[in-house]
Protein backbone atom coordinates (compact mmCIF):
# COMPACT_ATOMS: atom_id res chain seq x y z
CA UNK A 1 -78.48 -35.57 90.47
CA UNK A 2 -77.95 -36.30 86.52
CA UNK A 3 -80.10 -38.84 86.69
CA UNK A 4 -82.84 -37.22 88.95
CA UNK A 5 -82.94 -34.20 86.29
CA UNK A 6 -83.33 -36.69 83.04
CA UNK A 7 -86.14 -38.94 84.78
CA UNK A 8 -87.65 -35.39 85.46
CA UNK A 9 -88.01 -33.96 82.44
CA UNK A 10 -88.66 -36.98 80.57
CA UNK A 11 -92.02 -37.82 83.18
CA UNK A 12 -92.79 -33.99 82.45
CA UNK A 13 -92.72 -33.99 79.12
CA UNK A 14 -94.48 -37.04 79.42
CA UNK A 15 -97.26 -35.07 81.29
CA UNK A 16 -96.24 -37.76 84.43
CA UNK A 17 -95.39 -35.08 86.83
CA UNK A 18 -98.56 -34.08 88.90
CA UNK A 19 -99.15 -29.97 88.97
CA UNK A 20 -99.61 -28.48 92.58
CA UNK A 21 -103.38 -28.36 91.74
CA UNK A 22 -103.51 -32.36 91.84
CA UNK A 23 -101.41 -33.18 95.20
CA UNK A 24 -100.95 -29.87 97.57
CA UNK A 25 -97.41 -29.31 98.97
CA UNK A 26 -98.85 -29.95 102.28
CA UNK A 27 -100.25 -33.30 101.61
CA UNK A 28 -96.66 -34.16 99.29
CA UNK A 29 -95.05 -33.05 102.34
CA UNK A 30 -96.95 -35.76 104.53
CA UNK A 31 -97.13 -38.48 102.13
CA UNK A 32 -93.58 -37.80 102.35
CA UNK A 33 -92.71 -38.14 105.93
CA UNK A 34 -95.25 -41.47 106.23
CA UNK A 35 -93.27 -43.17 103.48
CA UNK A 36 -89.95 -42.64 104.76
CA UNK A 37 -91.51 -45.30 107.58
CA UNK A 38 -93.66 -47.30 104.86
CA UNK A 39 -90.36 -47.86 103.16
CA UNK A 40 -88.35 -49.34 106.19
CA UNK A 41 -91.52 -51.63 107.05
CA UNK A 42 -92.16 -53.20 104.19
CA UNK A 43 -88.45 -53.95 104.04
CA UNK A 44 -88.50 -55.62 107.65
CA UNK A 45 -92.12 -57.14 107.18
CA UNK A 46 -92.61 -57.41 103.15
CA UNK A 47 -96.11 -58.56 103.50
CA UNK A 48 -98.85 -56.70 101.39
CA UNK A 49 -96.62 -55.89 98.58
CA UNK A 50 -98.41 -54.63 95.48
CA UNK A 51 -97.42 -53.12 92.36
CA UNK A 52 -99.19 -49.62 92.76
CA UNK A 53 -99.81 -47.92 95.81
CA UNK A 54 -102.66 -45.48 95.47
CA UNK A 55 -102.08 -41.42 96.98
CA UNK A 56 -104.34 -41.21 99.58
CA UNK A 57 -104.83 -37.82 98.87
CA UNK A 58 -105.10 -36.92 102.79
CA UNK A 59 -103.44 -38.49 105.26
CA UNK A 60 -104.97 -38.55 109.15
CA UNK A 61 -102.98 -36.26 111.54
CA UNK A 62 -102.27 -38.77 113.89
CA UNK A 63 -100.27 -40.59 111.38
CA UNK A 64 -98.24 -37.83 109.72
CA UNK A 65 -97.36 -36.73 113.57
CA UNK A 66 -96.46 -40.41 114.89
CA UNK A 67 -94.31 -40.28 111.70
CA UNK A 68 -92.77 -37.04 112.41
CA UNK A 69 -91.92 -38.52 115.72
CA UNK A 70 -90.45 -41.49 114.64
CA UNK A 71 -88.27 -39.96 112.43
CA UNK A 72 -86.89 -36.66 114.34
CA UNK A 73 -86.51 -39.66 117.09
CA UNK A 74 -84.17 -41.47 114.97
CA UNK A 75 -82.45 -38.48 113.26
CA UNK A 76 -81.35 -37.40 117.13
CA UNK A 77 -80.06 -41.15 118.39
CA UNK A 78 -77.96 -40.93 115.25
CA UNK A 79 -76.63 -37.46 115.88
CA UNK A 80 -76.70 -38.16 119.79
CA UNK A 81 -74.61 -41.54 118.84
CA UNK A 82 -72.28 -40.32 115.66
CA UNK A 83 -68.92 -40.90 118.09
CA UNK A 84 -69.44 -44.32 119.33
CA UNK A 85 -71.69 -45.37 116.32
CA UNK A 86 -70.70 -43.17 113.43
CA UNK A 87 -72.55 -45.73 110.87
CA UNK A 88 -75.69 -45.22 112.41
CA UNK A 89 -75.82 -41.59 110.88
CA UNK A 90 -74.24 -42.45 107.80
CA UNK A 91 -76.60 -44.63 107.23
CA UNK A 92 -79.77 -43.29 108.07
CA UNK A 93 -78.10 -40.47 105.91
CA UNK A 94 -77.89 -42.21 103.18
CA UNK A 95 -81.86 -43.27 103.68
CA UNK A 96 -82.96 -39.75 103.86
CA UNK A 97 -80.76 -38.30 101.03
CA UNK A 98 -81.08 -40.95 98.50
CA UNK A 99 -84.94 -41.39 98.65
CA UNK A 100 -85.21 -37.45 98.40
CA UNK A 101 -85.76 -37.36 94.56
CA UNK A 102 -88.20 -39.77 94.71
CA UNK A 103 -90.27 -38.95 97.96
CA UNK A 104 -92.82 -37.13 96.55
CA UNK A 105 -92.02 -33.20 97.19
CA UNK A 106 -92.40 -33.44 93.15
CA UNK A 107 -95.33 -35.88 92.42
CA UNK A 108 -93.57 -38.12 89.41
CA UNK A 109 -96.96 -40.21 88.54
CA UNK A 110 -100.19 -40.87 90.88
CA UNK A 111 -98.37 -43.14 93.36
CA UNK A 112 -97.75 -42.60 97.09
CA UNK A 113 -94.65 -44.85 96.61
CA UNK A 114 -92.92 -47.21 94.86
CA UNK A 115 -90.90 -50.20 96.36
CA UNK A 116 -88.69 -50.20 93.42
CA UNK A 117 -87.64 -46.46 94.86
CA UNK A 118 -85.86 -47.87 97.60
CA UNK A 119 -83.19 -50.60 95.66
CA UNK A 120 -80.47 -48.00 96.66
CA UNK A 121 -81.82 -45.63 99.66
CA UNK A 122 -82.32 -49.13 101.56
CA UNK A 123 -78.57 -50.17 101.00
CA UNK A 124 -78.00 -47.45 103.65
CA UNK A 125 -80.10 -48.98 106.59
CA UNK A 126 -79.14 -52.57 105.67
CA UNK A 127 -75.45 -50.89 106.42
CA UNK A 128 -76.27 -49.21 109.29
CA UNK A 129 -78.21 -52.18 110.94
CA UNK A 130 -75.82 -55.11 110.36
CA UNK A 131 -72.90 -52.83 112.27
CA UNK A 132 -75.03 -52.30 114.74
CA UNK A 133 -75.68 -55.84 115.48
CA UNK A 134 -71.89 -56.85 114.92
CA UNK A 135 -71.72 -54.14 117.84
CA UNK A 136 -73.96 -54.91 119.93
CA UNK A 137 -72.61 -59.05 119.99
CA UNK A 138 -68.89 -57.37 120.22
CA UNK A 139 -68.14 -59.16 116.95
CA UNK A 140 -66.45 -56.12 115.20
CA UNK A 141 -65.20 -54.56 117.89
CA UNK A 142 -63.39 -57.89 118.38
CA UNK A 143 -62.00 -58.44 114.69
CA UNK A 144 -60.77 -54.73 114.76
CA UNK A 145 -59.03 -55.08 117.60
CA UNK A 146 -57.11 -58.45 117.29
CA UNK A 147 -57.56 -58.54 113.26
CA UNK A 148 -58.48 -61.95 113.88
CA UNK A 149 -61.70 -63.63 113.55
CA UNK A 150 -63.05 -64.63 116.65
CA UNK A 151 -62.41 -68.14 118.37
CA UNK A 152 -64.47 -71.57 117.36
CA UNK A 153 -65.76 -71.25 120.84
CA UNK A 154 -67.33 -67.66 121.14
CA UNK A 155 -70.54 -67.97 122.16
CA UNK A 156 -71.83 -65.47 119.55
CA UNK A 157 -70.72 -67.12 116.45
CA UNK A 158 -72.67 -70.35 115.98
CA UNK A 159 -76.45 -68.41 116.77
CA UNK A 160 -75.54 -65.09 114.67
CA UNK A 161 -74.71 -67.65 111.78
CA UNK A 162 -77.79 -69.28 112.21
CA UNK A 163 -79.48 -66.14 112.07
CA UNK A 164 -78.39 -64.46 109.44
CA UNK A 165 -78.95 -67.67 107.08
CA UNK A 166 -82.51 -68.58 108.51
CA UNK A 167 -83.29 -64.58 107.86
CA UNK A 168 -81.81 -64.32 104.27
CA UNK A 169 -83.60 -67.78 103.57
CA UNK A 170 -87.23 -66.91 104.69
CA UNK A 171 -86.17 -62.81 102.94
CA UNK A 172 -85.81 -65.36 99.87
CA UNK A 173 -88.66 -67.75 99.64
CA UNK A 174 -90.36 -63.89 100.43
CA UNK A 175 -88.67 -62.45 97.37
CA UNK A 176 -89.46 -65.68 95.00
CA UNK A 177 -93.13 -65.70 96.35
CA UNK A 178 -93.26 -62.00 95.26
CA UNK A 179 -91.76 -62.66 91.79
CA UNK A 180 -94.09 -64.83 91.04
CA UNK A 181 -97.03 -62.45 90.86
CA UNK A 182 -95.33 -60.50 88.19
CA UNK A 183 -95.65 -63.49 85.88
CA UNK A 184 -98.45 -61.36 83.70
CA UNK A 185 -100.92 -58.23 84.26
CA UNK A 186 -103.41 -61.07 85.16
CA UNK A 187 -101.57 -62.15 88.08
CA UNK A 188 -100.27 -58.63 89.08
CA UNK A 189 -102.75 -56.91 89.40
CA UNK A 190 -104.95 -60.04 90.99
CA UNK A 191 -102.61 -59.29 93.78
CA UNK A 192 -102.66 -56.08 93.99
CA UNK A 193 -106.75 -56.27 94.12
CA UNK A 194 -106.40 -58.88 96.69
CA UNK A 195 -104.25 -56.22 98.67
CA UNK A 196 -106.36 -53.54 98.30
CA UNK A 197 -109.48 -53.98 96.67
CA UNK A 198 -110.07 -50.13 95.56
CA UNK A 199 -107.26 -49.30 93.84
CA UNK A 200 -108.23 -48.14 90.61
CA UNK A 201 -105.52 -48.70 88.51
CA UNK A 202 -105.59 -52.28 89.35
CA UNK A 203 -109.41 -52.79 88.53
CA UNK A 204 -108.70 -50.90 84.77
CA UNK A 205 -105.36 -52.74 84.17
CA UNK A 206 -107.05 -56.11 84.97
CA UNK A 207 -109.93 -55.13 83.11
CA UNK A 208 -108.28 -54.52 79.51
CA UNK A 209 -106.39 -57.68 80.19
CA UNK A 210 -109.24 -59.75 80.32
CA UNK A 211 -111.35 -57.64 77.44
CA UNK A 212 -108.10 -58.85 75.36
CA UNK A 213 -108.40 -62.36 76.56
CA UNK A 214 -111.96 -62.26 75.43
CA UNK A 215 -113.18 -62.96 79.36
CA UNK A 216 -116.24 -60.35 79.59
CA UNK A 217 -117.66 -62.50 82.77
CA UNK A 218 -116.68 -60.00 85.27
């Protein structure tokens, strides 16, 4: 909350914080509930990254309502589930609450979102999932019980292993492929033109890094 107040008044009195005029509460409101899902997909599928994403400004009905769905959906299987699955909720808690400062119910810069918002909301689902799946394959219920790890010859070890390295290895050549577009403004925001060729900020920041270079061609 200490921190949410400084970063607050130092975007405001760095005129970063967008007045009521610029984004409507409504449209905050559904940016809002749309990137609570962008957030989770671009961890899962982290394809399209970019370093700005542009504020729509309006978002179509059918998406802020599918959203809506999605995550009252969610909200009641963790509720519904909080006895046999308690991490579920605390997790998906732990989502919701932490990304709340930076949702965009106060507009903090033109952006509909940030990736970067989500290094500590997202610890929260990675939680939440990985019980589940130790669940679901009896693996923690298992330990817990006996306090031993489970025998050479389950049939669950040797595939979850195999798994969980061949996903943190591809989630890694991912991240190191992503890195590498940060390398200079040229390259960033090359990217993020590829990715979405209207995005304004892109075209200007590209721009004035070329005008330095001295490459007028464009």
């Amino acid at each position: 909350l200490g921190s949410c107040i400084v970063t607050f008044l130092a975007q405001k009195s760095g005129g970063a914080v967008s007045e009521l005029a610029r984004f409507g509460l409504a449209v905050r409101i559904e940016n809002a509930l749309v990137s609570y899902l962008g957030y989770i997909w671009n961890s899962v599928w982290p394809v399209g990254l970019h370093a700005f994403y542009t504020h729509p400004g309006a978002i179509p009905t059918w998406k802020v309502i599918a959203a809506s769905v999605v995550l009252v959906a969610i909200t009641v299987t963790c509720l519904l589930t909080r006895r046999s699955k308690p991490y579920l909720l605390a997790g998906w808690l732990w989502y919701i609450i932490t990304l709340v400062p930076v949702i965009g119910i106060v507009q903090v810069g033109e952006q509909a979102m940030a990736d970067r918002y989500t290094y500590i909301p997202l610890i929260g689902i990675f939680v939440a999932v990985t019980w589940l799946v130790c669940d679901l394959l009896g693996i923690h219920r298992a330990e817990t019980k006996s306090k031993q790890k489970l025998p050479a010859s389950s049939p669950f070890t040797l595939p979850v292993i195999v798994a969980a390295c061949a996903l943190v290895i591809a989630f890694a050549v991912g991240a190191y492929h992503q890195a590498g577009f940060w390398r200079n403004n040229k390259s960033l925001f090359s990217r993020t033109l590829a990715v979405d060729p209207d995005n304004y900020l892109a075209h200007h920041e590209l721009g004035v890094h070329l005008l330095r270079e001295g490459d007028c061609r464009g």
